[in-house]
C-alpha atoms as a PDB file:
ATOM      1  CA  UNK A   1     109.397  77.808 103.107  1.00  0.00           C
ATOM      2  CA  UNK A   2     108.391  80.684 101.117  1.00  0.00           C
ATOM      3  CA  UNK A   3     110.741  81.203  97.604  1.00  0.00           C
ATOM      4  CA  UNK A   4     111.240  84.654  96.856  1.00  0.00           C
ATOM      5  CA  UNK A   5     112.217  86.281  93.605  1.00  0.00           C
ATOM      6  CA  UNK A   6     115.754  86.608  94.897  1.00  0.00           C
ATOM      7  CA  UNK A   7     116.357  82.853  96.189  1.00  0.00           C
ATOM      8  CA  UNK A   8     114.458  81.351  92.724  1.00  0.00           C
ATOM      9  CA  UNK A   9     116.934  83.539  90.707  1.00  0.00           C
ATOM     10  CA  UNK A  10     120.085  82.827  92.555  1.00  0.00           C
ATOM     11  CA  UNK A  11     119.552  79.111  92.743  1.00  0.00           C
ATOM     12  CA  UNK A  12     119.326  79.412  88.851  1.00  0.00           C
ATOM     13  CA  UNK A  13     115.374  77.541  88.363  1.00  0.00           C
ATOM     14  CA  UNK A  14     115.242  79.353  85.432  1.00  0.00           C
ATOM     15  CA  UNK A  15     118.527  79.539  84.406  1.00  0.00           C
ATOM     16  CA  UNK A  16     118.859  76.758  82.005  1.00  0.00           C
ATOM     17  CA  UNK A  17     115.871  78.048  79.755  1.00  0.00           C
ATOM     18  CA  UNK A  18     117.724  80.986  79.695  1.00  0.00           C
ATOM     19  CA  UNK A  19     121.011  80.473  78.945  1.00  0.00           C
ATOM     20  CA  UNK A  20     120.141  78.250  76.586  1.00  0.00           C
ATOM     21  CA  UNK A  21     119.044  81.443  74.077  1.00  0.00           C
ATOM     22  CA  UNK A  22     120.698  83.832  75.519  1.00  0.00           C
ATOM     23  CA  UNK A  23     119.300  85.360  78.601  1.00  0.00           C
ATOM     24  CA  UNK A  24     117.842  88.364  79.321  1.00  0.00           C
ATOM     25  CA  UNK A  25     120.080  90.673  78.534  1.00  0.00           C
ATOM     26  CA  UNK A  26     120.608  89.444  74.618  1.00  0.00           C
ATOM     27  CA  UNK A  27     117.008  90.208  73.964  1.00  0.00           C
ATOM     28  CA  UNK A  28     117.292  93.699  75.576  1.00  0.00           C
ATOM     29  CA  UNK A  29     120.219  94.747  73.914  1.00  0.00           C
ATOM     30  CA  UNK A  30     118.933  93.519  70.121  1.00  0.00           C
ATOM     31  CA  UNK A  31     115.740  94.998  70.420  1.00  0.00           C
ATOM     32  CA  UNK A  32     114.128  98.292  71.001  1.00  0.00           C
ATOM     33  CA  UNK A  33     111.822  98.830  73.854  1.00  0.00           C
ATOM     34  CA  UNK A  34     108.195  97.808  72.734  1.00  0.00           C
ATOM     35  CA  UNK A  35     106.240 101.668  73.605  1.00  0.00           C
ATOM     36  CA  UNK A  36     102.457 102.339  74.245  1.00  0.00           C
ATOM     37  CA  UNK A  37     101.081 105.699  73.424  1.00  0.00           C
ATOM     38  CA  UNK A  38      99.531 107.637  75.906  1.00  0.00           C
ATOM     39  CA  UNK A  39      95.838 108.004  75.333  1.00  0.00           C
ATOM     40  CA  UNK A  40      95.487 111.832  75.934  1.00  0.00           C
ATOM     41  CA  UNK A  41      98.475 113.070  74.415  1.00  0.00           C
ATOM     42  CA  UNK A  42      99.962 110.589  71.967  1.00  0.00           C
ATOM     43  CA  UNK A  43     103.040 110.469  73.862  1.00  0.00           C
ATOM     44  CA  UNK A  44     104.696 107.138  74.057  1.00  0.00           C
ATOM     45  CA  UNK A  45     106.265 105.484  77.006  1.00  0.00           C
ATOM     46  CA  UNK A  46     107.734 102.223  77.361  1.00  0.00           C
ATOM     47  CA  UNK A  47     105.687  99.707  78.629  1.00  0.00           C
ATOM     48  CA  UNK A  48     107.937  98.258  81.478  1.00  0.00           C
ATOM     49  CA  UNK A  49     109.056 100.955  83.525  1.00  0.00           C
ATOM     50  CA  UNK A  50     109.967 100.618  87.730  1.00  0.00           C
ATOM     51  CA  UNK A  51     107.985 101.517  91.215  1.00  0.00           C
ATOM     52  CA  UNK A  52     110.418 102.370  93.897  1.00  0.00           C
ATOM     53  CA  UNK A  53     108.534 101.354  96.854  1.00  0.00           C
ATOM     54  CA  UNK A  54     111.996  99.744  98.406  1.00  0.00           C
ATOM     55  CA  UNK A  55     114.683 102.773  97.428  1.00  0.00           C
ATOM     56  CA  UNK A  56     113.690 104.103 100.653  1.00  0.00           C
ATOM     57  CA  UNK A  57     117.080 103.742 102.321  1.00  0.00           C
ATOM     58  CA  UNK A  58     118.407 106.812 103.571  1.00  0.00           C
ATOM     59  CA  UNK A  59     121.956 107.557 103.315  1.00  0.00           C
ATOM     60  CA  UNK A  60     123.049 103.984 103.491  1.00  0.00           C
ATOM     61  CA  UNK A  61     125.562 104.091 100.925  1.00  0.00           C
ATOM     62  CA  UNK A  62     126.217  99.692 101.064  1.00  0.00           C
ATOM     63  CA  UNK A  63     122.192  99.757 100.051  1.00  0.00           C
ATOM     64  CA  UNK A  64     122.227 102.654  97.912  1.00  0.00           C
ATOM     65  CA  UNK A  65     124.768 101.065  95.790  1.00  0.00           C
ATOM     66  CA  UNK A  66     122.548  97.991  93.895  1.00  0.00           C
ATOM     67  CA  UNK A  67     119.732 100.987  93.581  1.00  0.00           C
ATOM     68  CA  UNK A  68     121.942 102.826  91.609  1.00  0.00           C
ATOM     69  CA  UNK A  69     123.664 100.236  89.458  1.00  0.00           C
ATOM     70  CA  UNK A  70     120.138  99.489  88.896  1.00  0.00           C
ATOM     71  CA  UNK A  71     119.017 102.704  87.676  1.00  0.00           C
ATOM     72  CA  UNK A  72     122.192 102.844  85.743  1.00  0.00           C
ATOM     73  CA  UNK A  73     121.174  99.938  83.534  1.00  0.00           C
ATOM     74  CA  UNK A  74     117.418 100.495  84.046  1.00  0.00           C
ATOM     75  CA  UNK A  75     118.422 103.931  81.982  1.00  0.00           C
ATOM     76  CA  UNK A  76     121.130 102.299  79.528  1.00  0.00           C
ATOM     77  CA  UNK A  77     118.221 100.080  78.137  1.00  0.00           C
ATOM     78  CA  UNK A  78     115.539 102.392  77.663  1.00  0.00           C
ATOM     79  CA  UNK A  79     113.604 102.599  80.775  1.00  0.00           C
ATOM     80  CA  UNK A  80     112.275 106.043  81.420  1.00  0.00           C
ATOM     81  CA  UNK A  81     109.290 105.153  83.711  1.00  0.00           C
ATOM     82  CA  UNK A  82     109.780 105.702  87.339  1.00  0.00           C
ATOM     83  CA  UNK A  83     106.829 105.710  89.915  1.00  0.00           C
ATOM     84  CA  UNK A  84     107.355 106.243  93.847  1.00  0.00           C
ATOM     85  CA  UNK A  85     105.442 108.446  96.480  1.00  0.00           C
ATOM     86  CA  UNK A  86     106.390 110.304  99.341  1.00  0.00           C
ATOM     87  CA  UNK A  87     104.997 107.499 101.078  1.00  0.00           C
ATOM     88  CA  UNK A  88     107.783 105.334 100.405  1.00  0.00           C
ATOM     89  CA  UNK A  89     109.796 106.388 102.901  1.00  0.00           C
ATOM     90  CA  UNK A  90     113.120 107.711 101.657  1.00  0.00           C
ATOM     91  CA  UNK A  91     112.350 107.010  98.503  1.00  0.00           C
ATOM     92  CA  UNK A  92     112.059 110.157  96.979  1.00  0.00           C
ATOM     93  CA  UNK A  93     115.175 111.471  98.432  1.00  0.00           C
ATOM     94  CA  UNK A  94     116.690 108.756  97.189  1.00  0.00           C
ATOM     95  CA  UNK A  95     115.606 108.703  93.677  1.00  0.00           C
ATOM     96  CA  UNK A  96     116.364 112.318  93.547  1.00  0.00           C
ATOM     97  CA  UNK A  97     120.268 112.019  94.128  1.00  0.00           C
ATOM     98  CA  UNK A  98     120.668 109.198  92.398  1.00  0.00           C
ATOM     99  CA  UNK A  99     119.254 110.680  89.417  1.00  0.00           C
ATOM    100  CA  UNK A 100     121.341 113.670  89.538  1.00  0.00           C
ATOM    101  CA  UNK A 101     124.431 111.526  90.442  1.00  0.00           C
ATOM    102  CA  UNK A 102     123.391 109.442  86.886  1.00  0.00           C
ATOM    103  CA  UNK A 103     122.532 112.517  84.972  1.00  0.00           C
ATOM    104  CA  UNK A 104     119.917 111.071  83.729  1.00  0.00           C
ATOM    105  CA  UNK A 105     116.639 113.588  84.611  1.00  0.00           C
ATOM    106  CA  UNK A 106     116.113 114.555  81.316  1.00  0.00           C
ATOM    107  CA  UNK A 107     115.095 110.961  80.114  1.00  0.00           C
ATOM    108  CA  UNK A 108     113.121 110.303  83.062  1.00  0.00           C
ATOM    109  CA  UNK A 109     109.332 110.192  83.073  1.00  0.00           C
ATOM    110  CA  UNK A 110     108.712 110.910  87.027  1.00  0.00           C
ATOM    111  CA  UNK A 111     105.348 109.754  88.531  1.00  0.00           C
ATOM    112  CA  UNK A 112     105.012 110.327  92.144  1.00  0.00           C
ATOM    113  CA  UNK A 113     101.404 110.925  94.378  1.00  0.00           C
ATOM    114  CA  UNK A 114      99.913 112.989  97.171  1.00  0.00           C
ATOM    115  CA  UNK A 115      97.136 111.338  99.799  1.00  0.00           C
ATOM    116  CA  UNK A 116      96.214 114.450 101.746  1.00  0.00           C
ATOM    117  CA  UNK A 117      92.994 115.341 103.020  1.00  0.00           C
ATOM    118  CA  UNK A 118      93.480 118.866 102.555  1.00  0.00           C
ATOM    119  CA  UNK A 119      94.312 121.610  99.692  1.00  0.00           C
ATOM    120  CA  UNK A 120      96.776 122.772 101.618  1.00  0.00           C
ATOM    121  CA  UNK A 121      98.492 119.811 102.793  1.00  0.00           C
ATOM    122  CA  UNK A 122      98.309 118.493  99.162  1.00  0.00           C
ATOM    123  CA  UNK A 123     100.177 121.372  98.073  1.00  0.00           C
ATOM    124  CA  UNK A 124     102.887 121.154 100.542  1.00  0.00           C
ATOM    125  CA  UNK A 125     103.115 117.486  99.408  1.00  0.00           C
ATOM    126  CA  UNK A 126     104.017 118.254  95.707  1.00  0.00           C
ATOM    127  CA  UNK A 127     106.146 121.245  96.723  1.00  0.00           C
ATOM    128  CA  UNK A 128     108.430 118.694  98.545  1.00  0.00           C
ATOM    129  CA  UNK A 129     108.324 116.041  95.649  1.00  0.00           C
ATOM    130  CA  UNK A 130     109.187 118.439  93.248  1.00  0.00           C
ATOM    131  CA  UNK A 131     112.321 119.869  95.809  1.00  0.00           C
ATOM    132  CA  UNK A 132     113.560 115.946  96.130  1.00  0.00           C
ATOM    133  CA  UNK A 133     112.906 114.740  92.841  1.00  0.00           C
ATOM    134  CA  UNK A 134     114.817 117.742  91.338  1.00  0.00           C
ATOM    135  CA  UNK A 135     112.009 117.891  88.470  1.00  0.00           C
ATOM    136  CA  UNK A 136     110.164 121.489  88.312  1.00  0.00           C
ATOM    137  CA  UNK A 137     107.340 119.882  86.500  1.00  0.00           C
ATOM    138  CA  UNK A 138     106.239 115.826  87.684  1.00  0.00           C
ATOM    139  CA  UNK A 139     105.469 113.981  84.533  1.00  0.00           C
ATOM    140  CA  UNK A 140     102.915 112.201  86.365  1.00  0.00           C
ATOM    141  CA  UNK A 141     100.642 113.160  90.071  1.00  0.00           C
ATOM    142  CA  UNK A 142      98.396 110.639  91.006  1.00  0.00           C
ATOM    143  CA  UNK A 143      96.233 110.675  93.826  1.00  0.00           C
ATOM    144  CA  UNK A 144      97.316 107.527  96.209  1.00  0.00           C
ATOM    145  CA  UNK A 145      94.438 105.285  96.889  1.00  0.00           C
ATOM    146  CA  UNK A 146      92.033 107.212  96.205  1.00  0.00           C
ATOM    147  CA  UNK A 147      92.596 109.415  99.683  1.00  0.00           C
ATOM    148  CA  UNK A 148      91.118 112.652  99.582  1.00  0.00           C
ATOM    149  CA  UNK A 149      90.103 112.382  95.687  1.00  0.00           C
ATOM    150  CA  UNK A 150      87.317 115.069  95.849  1.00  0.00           C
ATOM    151  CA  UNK A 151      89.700 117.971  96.718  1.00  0.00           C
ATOM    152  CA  UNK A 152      93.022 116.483  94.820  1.00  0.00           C
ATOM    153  CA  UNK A 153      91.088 116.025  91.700  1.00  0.00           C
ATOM    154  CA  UNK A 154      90.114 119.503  91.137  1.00  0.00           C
ATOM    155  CA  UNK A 155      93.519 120.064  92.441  1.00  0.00           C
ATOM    156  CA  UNK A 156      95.656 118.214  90.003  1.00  0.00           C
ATOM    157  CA  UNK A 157      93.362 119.579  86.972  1.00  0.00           C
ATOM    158  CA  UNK A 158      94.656 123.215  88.353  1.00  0.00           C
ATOM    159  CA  UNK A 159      98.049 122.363  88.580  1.00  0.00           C
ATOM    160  CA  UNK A 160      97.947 120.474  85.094  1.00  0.00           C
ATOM    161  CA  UNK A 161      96.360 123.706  83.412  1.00  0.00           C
ATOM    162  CA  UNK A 162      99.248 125.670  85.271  1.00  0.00           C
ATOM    163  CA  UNK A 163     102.525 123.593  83.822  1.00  0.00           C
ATOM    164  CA  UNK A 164     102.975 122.313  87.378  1.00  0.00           C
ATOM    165  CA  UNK A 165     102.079 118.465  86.336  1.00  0.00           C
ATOM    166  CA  UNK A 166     101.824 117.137  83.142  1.00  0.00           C
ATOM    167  CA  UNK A 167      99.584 114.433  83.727  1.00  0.00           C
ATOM    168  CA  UNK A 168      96.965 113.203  86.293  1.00  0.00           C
ATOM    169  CA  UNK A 169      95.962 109.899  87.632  1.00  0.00           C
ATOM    170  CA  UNK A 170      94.867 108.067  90.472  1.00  0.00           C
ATOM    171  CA  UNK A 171      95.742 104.833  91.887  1.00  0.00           C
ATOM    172  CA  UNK A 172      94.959 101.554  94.069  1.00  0.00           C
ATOM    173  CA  UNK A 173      96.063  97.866  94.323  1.00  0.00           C
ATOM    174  CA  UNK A 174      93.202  97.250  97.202  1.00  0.00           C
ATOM    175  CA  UNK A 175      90.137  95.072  94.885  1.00  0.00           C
ATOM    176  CA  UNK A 176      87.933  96.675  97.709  1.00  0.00           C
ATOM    177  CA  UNK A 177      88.305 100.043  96.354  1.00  0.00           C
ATOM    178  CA  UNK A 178      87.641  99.166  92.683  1.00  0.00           C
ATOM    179  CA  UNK A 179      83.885 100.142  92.782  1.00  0.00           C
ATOM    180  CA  UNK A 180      84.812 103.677  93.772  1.00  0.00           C
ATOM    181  CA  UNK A 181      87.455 104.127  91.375  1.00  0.00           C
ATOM    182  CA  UNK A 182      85.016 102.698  88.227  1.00  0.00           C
ATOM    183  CA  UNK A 183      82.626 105.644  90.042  1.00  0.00           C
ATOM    184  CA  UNK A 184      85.464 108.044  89.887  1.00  0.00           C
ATOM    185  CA  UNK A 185      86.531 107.498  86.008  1.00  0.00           C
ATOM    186  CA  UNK A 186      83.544 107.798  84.672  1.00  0.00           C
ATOM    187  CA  UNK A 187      82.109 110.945  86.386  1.00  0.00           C
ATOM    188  CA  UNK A 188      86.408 112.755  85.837  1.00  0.00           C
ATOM    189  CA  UNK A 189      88.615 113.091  83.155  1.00  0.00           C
ATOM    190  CA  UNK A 190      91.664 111.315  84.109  1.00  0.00           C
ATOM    191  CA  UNK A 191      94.832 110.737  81.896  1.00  0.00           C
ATOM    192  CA  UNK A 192      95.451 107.716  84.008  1.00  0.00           C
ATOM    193  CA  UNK A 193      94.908 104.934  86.353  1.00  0.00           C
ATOM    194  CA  UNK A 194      96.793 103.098  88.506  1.00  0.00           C
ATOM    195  CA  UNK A 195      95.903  99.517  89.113  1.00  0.00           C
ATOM    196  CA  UNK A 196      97.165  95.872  90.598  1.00  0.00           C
ATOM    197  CA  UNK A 197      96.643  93.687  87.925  1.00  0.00           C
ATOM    198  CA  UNK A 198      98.582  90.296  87.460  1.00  0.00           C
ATOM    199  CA  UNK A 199      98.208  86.772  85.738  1.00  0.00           C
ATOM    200  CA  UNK A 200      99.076  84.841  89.970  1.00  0.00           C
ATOM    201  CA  UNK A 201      96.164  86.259  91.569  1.00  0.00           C
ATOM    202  CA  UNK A 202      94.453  89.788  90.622  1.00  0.00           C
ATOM    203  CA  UNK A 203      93.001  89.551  87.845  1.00  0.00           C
ATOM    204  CA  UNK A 204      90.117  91.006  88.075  1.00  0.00           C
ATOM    205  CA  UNK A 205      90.685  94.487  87.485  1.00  0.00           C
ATOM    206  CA  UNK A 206      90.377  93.343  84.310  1.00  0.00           C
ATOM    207  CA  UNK A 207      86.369  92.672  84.824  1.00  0.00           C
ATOM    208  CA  UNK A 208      85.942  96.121  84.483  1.00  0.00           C
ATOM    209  CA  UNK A 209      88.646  98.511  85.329  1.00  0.00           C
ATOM    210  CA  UNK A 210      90.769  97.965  82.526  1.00  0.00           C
ATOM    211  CA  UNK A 211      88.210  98.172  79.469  1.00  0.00           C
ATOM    212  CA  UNK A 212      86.374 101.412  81.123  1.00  0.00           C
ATOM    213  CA  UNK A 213      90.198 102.823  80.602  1.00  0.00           C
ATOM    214  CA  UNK A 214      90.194 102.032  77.345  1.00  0.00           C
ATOM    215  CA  UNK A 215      86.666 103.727  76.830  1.00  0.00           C
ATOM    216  CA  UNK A 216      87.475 106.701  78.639  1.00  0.00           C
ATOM    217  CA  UNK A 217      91.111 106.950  77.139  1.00  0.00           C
ATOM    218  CA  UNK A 218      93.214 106.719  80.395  1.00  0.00           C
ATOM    219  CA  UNK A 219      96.191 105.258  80.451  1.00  0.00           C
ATOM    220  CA  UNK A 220      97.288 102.375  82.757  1.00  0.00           C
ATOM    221  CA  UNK A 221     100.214 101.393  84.855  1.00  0.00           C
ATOM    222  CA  UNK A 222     100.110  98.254  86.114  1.00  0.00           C
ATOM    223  CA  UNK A 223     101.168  97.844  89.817  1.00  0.00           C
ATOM    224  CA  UNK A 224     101.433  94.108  91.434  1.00  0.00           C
ATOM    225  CA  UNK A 225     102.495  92.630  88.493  1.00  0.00           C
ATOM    226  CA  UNK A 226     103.879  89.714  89.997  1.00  0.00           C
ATOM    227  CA  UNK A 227     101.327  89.416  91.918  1.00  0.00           C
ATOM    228  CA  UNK A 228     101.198  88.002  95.461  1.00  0.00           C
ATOM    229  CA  UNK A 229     104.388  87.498  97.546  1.00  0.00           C
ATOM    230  CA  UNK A 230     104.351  83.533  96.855  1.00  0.00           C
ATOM    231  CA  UNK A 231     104.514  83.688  93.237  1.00  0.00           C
ATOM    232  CA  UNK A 232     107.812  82.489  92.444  1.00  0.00           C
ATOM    233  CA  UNK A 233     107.454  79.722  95.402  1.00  0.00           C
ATOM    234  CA  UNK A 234     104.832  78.441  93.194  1.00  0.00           C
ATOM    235  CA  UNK A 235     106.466  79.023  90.103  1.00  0.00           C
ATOM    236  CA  UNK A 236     109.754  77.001  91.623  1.00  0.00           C
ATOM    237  CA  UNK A 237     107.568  73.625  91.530  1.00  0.00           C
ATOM    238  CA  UNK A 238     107.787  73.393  87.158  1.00  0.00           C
ATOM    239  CA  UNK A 239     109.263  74.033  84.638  1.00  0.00           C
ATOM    240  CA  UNK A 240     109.203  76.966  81.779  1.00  0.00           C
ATOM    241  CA  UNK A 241     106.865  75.667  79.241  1.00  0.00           C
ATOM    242  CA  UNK A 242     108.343  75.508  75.984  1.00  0.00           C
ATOM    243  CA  UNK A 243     105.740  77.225  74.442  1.00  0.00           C
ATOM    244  CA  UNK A 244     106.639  80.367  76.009  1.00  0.00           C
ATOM    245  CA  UNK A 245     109.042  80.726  73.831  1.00  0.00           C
ATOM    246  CA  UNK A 246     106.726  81.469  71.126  1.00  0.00           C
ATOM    247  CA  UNK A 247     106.547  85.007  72.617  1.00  0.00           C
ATOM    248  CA  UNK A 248     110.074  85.647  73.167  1.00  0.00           C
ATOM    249  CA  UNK A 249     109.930  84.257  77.052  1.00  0.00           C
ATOM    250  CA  UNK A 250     113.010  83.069  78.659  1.00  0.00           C
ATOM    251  CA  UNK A 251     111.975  83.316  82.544  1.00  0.00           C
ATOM    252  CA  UNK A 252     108.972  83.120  84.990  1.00  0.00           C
ATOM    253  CA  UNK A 253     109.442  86.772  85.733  1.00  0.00           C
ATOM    254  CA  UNK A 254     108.817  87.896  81.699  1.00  0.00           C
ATOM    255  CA  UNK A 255     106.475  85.388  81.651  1.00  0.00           C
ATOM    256  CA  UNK A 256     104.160  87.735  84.014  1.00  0.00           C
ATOM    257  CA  UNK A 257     105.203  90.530  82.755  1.00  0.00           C
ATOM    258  CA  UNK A 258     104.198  89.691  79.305  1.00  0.00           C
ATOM    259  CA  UNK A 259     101.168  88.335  80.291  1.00  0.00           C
ATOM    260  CA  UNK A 260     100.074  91.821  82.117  1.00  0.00           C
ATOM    261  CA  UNK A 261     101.229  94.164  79.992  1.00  0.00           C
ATOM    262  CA  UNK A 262      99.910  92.315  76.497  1.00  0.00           C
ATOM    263  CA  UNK A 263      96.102  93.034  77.859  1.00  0.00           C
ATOM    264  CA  UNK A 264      95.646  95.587  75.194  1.00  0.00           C
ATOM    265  CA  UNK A 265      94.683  98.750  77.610  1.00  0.00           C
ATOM    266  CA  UNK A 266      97.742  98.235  79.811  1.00  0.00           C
ATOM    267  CA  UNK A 267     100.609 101.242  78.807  1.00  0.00           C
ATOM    268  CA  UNK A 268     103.188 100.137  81.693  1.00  0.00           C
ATOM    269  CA  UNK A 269     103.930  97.705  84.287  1.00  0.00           C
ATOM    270  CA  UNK A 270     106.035  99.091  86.956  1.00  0.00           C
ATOM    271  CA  UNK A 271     107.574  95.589  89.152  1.00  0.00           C
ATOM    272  CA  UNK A 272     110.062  96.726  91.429  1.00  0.00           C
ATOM    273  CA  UNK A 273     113.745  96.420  90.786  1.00  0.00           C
ATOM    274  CA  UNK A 274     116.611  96.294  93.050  1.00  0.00           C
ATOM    275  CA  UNK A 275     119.157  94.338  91.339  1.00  0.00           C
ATOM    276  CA  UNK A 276     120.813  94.508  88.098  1.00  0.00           C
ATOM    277  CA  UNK A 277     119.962  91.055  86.759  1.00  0.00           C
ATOM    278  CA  UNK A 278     116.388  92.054  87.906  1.00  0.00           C
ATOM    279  CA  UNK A 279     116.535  95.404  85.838  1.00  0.00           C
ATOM    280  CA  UNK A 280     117.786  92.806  82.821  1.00  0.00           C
ATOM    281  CA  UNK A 281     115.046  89.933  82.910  1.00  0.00           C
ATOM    282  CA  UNK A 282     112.363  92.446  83.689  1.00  0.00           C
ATOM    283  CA  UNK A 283     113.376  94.655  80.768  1.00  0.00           C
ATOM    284  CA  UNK A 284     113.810  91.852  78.457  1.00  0.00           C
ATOM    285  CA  UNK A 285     109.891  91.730  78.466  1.00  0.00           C
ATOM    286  CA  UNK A 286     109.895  94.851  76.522  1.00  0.00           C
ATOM    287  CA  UNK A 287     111.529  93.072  73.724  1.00  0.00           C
ATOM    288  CA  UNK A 288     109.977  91.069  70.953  1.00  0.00           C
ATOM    289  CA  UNK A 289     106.553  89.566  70.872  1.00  0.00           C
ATOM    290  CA  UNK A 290     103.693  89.857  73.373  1.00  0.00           C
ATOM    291  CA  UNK A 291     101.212  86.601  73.998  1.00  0.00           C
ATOM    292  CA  UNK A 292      98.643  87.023  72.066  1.00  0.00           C
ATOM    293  CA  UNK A 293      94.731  86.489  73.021  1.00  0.00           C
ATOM    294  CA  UNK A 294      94.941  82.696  72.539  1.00  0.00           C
ATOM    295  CA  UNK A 295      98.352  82.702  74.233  1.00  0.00           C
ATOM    296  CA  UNK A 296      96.810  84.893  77.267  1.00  0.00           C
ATOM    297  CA  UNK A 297      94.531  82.279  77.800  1.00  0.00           C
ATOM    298  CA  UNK A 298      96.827  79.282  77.550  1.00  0.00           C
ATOM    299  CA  UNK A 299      99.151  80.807  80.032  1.00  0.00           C
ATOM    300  CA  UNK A 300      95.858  81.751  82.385  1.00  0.00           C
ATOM    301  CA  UNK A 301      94.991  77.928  81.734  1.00  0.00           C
ATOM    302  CA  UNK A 302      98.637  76.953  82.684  1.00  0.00           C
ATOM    303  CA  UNK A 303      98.785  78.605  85.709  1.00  0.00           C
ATOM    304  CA  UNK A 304      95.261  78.018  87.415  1.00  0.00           C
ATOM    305  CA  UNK A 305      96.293  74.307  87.583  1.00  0.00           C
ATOM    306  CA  UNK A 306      99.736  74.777  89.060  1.00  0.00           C
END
């Protein structure tokens, strides 16, 4: 039977590493957020932020609830990354009220996409976002797997040089497209990329993907970065290594994190979070020390024998 995130954290596998120095939510609260500039500006973000792919619930106030405790603490610890499309169902809705309901917009870095065909359809797209969201001017567009990049390209430089968006990006987590999207960053000027990348099973945006980024000065948020969907089943059959604790690891889930956003041209990993003590373990990987090169490759070694 498959484990999910969920079941490994409520039947407490990890729980006795953590409680043992603290949890979580110690390291979060006694250290700052760990930040990454961005390439093209300078500006820094931090480098876990959250992708909303499940807030799409409507008006379903029972489900709404966790979303926006969730927010609630992803905010009182720092976060300011948030990434969704219109794609994601309700999400944007969603987001949009809760945000306003939190009062927390101003702090917000909002990324969001379009995946229209057309100019016109495009537009239409970001005029909606921009009505949910409740933020005049997105933070960050990016166009969604790479659909219709020839016309939103040109499109998102416009609306970058009008004050519209402040950034522009594109995005996949399919490995098929990753030929076109090396083709596409180094023929346009991008301020970032959006990629699956992940120490359980996709690593290989990391080939060549993630150093062309660094070349071309894009930025990179991470999606994926717990990889595939049986992860944490895997992860349910050992124990913590001790040595993890060597870069201020406490759980499987920071030890994944840590792992995908210490490759030196990652900016942000965006898991998803739903829960509170989700919001905590995730954002504890923000905190104190990243693996370093010989540590990457001792947890890759780790791992690939699991």
């Amino acid at each position: 039977m498959a484990v999910s995130r969920r079941e490994f954290s409520k039947a407490g596998m990890a729980g006795a590493v953590m409680s043992a120095i603290g949890g979580p939510l110690a390291l979060a609260e006694t250290g700052k957020l760990i930040q990454r500039p961005i390439p093209s500006s300078g500006e820094s973000i931090p480098i876990i932020g959250v992708g909303t792919n499940r807030y799409g619930v409507g008006n379903d106030l029972e489900l709404r609830k966790p979303l926006r405790d969730s927010l609630a603490r992803f905010h009182e610890l720092g976060g300011t990354v948030i990434d969704t499309a219109p794609q994601y169902r309700s999400s944007e809705t969603v987001l949009g009220e809760l945000i306003d309901e939190l009062d927390i917009g101003a702090d917000i870095f909002m990324a969001t996409k379009i995946d229209q065909q057309s100019r016109e359809k495009n537009a239409a797209t970001l005029d909606r976002s921009v009505q949910l969201l409740g933020f005049p001017s997105i933070d960050l567009l990016q166009c969604h797997n790479l659909i219709g990049w020839e016309k939103a390209i040109p499109q998102l430089h416009e609306w970058k040089a009008a004050g519209r968006i402040r950034y522009a990006g594109i995005t996949t987590s399919r490995e098929h497209q990753y030929e076109l999207m090396e083709t596409i960053m180094k023929s346009h000027d991008l301020d970032f990329i959006q990629i699956n990348y992940s120490l359980a099973d996709q690593r290989s945006s990391a080939e060549r993907l993630l150093p062309l980024a660094a070349d071309r000065g894009m930025a990179v948020l991470v999606n994926r970065p717990f990889g595939g969907g049986n992860v944490f089943e895997k992860l349910s059959r050992t124990a913590l290594p001790g040595w993890a604790a060597e870069f201020d690891c406490v759980s499987w889930g920071q030890f994944l994190l840590k792992y995908a956003v210490s490759h030196p041209a990652v900016t942000c990993a965006i898991p998803g979070m739903t829960k509170v003590r989700h919001v905590d373990d995730n954002m504890a990987a923000a905190t104190g020390r990243l693996p370093s090169t010989g540590q990457r490759q001792r947890q890759e070694a780790f791992f690939d024998v699991l």
